[in-house]
N, C-alpha and C. Protein backbone atom coordinates (compact mmCIF):
# COMPACT_ATOMS: atom_id res chain seq x y z
N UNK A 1 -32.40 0.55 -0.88
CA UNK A 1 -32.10 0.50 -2.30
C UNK A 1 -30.75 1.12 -2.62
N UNK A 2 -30.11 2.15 -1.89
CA UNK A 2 -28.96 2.97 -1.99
C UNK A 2 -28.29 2.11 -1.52
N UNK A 3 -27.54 0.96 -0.86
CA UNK A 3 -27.10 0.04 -0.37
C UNK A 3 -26.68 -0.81 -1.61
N UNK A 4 -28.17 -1.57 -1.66
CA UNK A 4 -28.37 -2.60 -2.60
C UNK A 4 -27.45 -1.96 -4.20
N UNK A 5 -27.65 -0.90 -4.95
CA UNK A 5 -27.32 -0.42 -6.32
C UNK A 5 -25.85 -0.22 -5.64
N UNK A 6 -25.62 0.05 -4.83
CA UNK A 6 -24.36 0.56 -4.12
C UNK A 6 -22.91 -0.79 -4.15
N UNK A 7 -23.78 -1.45 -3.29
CA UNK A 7 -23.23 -2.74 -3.42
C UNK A 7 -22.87 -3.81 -4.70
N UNK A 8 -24.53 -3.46 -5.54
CA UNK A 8 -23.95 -3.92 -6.50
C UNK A 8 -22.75 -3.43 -7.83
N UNK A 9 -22.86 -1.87 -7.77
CA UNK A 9 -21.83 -1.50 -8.61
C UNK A 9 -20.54 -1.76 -8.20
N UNK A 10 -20.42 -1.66 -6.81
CA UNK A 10 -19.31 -1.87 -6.21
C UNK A 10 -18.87 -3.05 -6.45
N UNK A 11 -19.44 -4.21 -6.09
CA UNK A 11 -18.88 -5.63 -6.45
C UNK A 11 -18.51 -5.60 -8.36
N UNK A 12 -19.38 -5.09 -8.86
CA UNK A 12 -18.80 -5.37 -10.60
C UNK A 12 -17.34 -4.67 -10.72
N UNK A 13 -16.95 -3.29 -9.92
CA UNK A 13 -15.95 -2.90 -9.98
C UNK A 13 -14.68 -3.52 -9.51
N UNK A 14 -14.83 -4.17 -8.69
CA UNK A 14 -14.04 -4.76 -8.07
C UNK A 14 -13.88 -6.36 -8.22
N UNK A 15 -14.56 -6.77 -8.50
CA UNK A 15 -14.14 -8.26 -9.08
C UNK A 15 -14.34 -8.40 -10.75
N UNK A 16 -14.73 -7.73 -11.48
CA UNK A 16 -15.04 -7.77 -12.92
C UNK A 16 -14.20 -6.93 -13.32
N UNK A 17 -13.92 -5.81 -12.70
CA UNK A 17 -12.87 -4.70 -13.52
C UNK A 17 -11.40 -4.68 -12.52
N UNK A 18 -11.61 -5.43 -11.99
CA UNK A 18 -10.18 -5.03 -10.62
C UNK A 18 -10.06 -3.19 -10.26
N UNK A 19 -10.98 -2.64 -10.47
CA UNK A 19 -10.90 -1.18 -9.93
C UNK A 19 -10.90 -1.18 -8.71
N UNK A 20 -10.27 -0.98 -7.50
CA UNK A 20 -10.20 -0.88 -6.47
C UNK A 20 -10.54 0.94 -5.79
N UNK A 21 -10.09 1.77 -6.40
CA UNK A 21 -10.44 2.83 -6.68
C UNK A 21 -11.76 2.94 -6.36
N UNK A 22 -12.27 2.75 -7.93
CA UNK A 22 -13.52 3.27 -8.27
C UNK A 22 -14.79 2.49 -6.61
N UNK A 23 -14.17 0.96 -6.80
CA UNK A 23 -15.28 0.45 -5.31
C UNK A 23 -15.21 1.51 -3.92
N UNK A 24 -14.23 1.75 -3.95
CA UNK A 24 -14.10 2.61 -2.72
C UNK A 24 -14.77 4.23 -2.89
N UNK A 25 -14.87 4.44 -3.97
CA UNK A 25 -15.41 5.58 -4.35
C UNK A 25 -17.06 5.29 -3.81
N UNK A 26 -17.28 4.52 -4.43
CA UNK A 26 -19.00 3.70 -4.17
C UNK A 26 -18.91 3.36 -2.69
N UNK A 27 -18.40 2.76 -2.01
CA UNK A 27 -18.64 2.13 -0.45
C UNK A 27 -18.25 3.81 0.68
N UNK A 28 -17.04 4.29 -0.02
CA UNK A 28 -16.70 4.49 1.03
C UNK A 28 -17.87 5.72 1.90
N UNK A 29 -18.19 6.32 0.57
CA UNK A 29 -19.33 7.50 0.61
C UNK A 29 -20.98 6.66 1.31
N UNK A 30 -21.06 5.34 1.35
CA UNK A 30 -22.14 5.00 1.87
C UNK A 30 -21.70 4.80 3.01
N UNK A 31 -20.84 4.45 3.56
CA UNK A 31 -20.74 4.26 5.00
C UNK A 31 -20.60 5.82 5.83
N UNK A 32 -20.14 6.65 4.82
CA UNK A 32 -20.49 7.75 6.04
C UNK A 32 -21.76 8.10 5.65
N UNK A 33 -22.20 7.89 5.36
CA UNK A 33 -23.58 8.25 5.30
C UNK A 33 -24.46 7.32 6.58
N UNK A 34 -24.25 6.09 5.94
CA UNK A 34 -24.26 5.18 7.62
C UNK A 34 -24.17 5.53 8.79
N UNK A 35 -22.91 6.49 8.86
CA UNK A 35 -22.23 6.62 10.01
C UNK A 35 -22.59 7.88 10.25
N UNK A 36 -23.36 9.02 9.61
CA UNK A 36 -23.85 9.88 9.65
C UNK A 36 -25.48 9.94 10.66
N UNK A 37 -25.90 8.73 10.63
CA UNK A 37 -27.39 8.42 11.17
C UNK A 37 -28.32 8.45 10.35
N UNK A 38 -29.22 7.64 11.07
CA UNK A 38 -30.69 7.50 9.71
C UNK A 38 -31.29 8.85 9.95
N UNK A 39 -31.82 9.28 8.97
CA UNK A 39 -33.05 10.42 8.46
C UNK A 39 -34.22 10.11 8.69
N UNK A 40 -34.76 8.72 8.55
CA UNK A 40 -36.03 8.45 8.67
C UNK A 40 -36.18 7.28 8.97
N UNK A 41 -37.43 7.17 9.15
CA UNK A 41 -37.69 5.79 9.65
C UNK A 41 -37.52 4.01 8.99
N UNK A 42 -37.54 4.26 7.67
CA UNK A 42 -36.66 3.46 6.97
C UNK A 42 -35.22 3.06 7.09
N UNK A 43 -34.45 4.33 6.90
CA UNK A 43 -33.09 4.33 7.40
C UNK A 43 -32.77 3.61 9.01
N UNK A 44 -33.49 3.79 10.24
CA UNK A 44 -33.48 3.44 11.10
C UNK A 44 -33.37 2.12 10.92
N UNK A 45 -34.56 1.63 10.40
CA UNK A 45 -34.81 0.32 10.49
C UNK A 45 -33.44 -0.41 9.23
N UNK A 46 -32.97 0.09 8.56
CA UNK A 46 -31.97 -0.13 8.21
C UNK A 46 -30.64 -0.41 8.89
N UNK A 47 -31.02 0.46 9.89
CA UNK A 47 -29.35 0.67 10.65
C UNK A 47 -29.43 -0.87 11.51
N UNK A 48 -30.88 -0.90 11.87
CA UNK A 48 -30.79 -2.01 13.21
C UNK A 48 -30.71 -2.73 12.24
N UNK A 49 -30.99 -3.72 11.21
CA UNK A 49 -31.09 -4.89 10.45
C UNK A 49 -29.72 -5.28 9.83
N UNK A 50 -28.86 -3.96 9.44
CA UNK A 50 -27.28 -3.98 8.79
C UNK A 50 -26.08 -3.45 9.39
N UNK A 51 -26.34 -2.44 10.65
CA UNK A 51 -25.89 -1.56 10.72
C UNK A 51 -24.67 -2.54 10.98
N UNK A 52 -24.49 -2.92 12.00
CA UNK A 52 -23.53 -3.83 13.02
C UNK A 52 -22.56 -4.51 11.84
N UNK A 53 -23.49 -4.96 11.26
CA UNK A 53 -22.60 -5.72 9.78
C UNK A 53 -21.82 -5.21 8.78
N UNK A 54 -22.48 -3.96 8.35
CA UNK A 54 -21.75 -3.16 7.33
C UNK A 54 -20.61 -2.30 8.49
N UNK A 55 -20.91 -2.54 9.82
CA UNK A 55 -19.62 -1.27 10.42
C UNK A 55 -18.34 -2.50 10.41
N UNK A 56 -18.65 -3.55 10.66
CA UNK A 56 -17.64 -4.85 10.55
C UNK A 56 -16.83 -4.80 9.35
N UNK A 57 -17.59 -4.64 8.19
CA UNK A 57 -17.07 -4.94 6.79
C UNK A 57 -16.57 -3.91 6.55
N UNK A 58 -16.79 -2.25 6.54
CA UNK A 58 -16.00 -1.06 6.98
C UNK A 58 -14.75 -0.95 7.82
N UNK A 59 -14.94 -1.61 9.27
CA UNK A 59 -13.17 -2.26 9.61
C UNK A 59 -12.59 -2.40 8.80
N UNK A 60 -12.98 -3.86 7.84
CA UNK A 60 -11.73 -4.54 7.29
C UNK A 60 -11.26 -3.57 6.26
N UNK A 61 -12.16 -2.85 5.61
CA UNK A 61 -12.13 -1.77 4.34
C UNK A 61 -11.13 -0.61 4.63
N UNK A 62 -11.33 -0.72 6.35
CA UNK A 62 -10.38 0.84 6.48
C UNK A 62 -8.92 -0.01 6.59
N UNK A 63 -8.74 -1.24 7.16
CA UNK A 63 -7.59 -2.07 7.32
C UNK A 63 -6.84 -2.07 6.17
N UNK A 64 -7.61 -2.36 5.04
CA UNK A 64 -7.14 -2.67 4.05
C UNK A 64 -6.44 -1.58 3.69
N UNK A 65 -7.51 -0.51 3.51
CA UNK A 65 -7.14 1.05 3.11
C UNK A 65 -5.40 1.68 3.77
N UNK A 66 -5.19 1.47 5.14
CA UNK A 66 -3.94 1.65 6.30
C UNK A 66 -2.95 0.69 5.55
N UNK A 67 -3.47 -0.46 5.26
CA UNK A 67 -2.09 -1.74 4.81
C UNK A 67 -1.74 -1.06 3.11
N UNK A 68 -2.61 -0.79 2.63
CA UNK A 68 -1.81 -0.34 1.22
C UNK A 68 -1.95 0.77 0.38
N UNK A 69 -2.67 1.16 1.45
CA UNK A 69 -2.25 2.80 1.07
C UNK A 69 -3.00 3.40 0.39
N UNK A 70 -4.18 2.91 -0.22
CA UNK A 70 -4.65 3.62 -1.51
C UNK A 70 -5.77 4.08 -0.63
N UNK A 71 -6.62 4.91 -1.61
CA UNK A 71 -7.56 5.76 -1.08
C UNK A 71 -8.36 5.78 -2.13
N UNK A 72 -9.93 6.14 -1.82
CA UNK A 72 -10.91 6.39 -3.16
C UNK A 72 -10.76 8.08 -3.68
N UNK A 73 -9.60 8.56 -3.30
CA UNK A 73 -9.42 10.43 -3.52
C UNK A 73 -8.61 9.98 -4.68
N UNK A 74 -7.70 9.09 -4.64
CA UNK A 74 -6.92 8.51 -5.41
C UNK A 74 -7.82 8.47 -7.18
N UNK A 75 -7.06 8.85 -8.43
CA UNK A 75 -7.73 8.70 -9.32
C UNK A 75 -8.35 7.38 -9.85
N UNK A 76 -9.60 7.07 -10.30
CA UNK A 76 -9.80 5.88 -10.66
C UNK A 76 -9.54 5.66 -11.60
N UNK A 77 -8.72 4.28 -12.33
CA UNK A 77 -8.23 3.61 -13.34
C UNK A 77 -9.09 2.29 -13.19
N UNK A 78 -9.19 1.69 -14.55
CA UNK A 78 -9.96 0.72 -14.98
C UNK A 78 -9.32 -0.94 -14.38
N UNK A 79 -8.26 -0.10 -14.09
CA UNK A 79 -7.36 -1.62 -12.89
C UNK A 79 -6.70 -1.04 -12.07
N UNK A 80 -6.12 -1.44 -11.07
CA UNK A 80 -5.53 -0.88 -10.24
C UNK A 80 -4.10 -1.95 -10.07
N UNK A 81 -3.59 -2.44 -11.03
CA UNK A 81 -2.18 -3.11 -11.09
C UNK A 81 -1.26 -2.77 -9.84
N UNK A 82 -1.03 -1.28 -10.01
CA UNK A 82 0.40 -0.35 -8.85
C UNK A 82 -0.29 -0.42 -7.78
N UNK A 83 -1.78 -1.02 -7.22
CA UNK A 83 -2.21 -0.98 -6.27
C UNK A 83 -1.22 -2.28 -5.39
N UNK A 84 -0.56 -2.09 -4.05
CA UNK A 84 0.20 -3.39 -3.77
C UNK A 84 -0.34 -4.24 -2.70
N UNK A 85 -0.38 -5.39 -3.29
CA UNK A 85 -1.09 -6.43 -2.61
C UNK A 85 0.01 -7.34 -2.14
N UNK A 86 -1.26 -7.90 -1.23
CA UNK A 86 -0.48 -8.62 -0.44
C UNK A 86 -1.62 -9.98 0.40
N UNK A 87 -0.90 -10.67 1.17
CA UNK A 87 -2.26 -11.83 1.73
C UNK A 87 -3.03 -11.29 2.16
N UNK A 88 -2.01 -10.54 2.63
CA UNK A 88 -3.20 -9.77 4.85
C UNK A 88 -3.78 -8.60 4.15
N UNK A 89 -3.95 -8.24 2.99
CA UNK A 89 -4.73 -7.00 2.16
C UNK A 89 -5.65 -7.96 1.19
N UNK A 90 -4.80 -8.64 1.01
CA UNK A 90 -6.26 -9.31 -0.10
C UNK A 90 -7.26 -10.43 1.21
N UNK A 91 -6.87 -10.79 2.26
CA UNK A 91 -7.88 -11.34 3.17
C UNK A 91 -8.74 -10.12 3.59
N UNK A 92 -8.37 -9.69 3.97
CA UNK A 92 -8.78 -8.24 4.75
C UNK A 92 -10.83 -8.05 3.68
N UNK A 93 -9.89 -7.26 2.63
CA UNK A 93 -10.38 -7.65 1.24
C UNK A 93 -11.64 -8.69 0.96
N UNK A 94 -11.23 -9.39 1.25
CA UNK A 94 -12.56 -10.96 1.33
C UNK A 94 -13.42 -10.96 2.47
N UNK A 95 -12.44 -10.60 3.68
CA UNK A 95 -13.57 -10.80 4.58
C UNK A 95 -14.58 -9.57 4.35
N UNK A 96 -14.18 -8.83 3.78
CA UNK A 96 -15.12 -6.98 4.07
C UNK A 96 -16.05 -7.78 2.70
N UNK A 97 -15.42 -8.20 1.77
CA UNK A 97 -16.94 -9.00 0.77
C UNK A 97 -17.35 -10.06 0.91
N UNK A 98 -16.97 -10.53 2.20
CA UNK A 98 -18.06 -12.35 2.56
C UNK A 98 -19.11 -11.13 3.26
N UNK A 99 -18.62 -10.53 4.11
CA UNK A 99 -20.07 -9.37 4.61
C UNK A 99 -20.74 -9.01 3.62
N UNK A 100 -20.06 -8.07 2.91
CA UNK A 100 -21.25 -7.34 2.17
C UNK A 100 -22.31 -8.34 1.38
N UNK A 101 -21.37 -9.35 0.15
CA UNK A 101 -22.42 -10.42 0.09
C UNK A 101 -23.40 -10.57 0.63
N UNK A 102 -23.11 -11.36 1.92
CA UNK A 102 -24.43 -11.11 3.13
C UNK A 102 -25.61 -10.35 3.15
N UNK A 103 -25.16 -9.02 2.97
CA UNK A 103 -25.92 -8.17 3.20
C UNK A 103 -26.62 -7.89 2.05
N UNK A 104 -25.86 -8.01 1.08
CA UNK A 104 -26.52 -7.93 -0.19
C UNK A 104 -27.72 -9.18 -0.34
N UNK A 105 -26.93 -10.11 -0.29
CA UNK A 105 -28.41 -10.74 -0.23
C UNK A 105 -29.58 -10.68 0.56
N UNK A 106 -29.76 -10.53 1.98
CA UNK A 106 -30.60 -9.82 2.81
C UNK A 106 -31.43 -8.73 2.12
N UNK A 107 -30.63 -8.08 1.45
CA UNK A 107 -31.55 -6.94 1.21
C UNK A 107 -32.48 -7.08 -0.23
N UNK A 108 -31.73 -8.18 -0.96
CA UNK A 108 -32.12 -8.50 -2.04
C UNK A 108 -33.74 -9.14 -1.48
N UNK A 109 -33.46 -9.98 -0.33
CA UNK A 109 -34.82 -10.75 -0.49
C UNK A 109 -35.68 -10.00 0.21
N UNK A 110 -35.72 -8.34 1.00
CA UNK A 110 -36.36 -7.49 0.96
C UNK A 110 -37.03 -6.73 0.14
N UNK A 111 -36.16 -6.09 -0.94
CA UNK A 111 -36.59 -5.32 -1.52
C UNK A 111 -37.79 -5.74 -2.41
N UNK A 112 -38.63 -6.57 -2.36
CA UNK A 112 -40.26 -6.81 -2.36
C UNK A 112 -40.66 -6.49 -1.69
N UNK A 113 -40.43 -6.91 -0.80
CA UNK A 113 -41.98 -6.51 0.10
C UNK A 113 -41.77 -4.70 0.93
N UNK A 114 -40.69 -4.43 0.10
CA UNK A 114 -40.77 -2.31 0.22
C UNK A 114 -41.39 -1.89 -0.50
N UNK A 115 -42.96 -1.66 -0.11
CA UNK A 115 -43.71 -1.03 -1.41
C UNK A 115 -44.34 0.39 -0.97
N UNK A 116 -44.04 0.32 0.49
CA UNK A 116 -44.52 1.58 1.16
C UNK A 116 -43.51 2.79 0.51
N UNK A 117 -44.35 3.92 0.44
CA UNK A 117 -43.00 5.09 0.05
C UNK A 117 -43.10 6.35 1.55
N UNK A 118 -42.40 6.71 1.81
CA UNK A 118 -42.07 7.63 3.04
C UNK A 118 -42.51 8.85 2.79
């Protein structure tokens, strides 16, 4: 579910508000958490079902991050205009959200049948 709300605020920020900032604020804190290891047995089973995928889409995120510089420490603004783009930053960019997509939907057509609580 921390994924899923994760993902989704993140995508409204970033394609509805052009905040680039603020998404990275949201992703970047879930992947170390990711990258931190599961806690429980949910989380586990999380890692094997996404893990591989979200560390892919994290590449391109840190790529992106190295090609233009910005950072989620960086203050968030409601656009990120002075942010400088470019192809190989805005591909980068797409490929890290054709993943998450992915994943987002995956988890979307899970989160029914999670009715167990830990």
């Amino acid at each position: 579910e921390t994924w899923h709300e994760g993902l989704e605020l993140a995508s409204r920020l970033y394609f509805a508000e052009g905040n680039i900032t603020g998404m990275l604020d949201i992703l970047l804190p879930l992947h170390e958490q990711l990258e931190a290891g599961p806690a429980t047995r949910r989380e586990q089973d999380f890692v094997v079902c996404f893990g591989s995928e979200l560390e892919e889409a994290h590449k391109y995120v840190k790529q992106y991050i190295n090609l233009t510089g910005i950072s989620s420490s960086e203050p968030s603004s409601s656009t990120d205009s002075q942010v400088p783009h470019s192809k190989e930053a805005d591909n980068l960019m797409n490929k890290a959200w054709d993943i998450y997509y992915q994943v987002f939907r995956k988890i979307n057509k899970q989160l029914p049948t999670l009715t167990t609580l830990e």
